[in-house]
Protein backbone atom coordinates (compact mmCIF):
# COMPACT_ATOMS: atom_id res chain seq x y z
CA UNK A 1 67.87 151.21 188.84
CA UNK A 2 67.45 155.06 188.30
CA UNK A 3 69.56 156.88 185.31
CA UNK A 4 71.82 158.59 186.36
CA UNK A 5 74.08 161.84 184.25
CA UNK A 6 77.98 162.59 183.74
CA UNK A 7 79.03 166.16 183.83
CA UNK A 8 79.20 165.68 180.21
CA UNK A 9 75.80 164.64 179.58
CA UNK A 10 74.51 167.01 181.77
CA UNK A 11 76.10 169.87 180.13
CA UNK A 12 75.30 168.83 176.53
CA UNK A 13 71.52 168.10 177.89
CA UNK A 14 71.42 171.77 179.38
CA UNK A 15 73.60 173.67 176.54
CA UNK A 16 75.76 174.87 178.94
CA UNK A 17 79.81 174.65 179.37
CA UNK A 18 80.92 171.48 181.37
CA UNK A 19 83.01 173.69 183.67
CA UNK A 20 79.29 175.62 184.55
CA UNK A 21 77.91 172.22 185.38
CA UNK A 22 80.92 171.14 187.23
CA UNK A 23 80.78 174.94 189.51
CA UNK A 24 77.03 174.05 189.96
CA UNK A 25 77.84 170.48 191.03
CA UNK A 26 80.17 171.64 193.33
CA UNK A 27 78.56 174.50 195.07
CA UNK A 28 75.55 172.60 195.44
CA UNK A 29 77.27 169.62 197.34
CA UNK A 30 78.72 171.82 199.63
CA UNK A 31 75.69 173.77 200.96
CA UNK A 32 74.34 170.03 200.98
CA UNK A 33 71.73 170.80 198.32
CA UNK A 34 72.18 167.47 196.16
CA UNK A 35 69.46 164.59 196.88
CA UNK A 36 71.91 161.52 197.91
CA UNK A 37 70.70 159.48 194.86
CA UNK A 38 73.66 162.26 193.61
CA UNK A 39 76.50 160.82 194.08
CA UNK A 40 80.76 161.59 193.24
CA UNK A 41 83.20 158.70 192.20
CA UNK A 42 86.27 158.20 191.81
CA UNK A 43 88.44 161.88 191.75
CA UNK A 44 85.96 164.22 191.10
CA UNK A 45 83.21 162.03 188.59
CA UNK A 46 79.98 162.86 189.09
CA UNK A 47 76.94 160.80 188.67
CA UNK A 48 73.56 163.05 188.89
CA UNK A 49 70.27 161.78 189.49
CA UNK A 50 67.43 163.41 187.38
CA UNK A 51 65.86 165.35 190.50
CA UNK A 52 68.56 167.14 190.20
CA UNK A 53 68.89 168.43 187.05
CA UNK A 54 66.29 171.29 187.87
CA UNK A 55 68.26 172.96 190.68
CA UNK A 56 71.15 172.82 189.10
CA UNK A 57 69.90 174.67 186.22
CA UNK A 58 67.86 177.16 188.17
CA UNK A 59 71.75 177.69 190.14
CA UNK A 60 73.69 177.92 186.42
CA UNK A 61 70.52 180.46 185.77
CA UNK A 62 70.86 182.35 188.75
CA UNK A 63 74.36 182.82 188.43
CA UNK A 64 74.17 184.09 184.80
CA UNK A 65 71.52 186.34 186.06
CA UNK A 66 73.85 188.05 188.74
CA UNK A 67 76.80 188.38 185.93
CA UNK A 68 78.90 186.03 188.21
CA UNK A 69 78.91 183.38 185.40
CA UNK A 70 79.66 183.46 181.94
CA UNK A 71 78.31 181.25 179.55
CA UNK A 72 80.43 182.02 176.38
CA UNK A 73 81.12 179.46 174.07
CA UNK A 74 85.00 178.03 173.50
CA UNK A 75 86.20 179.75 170.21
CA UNK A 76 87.06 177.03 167.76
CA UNK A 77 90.79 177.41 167.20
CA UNK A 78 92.16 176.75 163.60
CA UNK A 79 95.49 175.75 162.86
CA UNK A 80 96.77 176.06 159.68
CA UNK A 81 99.84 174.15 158.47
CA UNK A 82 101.65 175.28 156.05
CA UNK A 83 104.10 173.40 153.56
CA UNK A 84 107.41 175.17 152.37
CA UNK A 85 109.19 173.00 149.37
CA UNK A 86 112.67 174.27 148.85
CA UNK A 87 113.82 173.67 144.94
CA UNK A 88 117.24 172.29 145.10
């Protein structure tokens, strides 16, 4: 049976956003550019084979190269709660 890659492990495999993966995914399957060992599942799941993994990274590339895709990390929100005692 071959291994096959979430969205999720793709992205943390190629250091890149899940959303740039998912874009990639996406584009890909609609020029008809995925090998058919790729594969979607259930709503929009994704199982990747690993011959794939190379042209979607040279795509994710390729669109960071033209400035159509942005690969900036989330900022890490803080949230700060703060305690007010009232002295009766």
């Amino acid at each position: 049976m071959t291994t096959r890659f979430g969205l999720d492990e793709l992205a943390e495999m190629l250091h890149t956003p899940v959303a740039a993966v998912r874009a990639a995914v996406d584009d890909l399957a609609a020029r008809g550019e995925l090998t058919a060992e790729s594969f979607v599942y259930g709503d929009k799941n994704w199982r990747i084979a690993p011959s794939d993994t190379k042209r979607i990274q040279s795509w994710i590339e390729e669109q960071v190269r033209r400035g159509q895709l942005s690969l900036d990390k989330p900022t890490r929100r803080v949230v700060r709660k703060v305690r007010v005692t009232s002295e009766d």
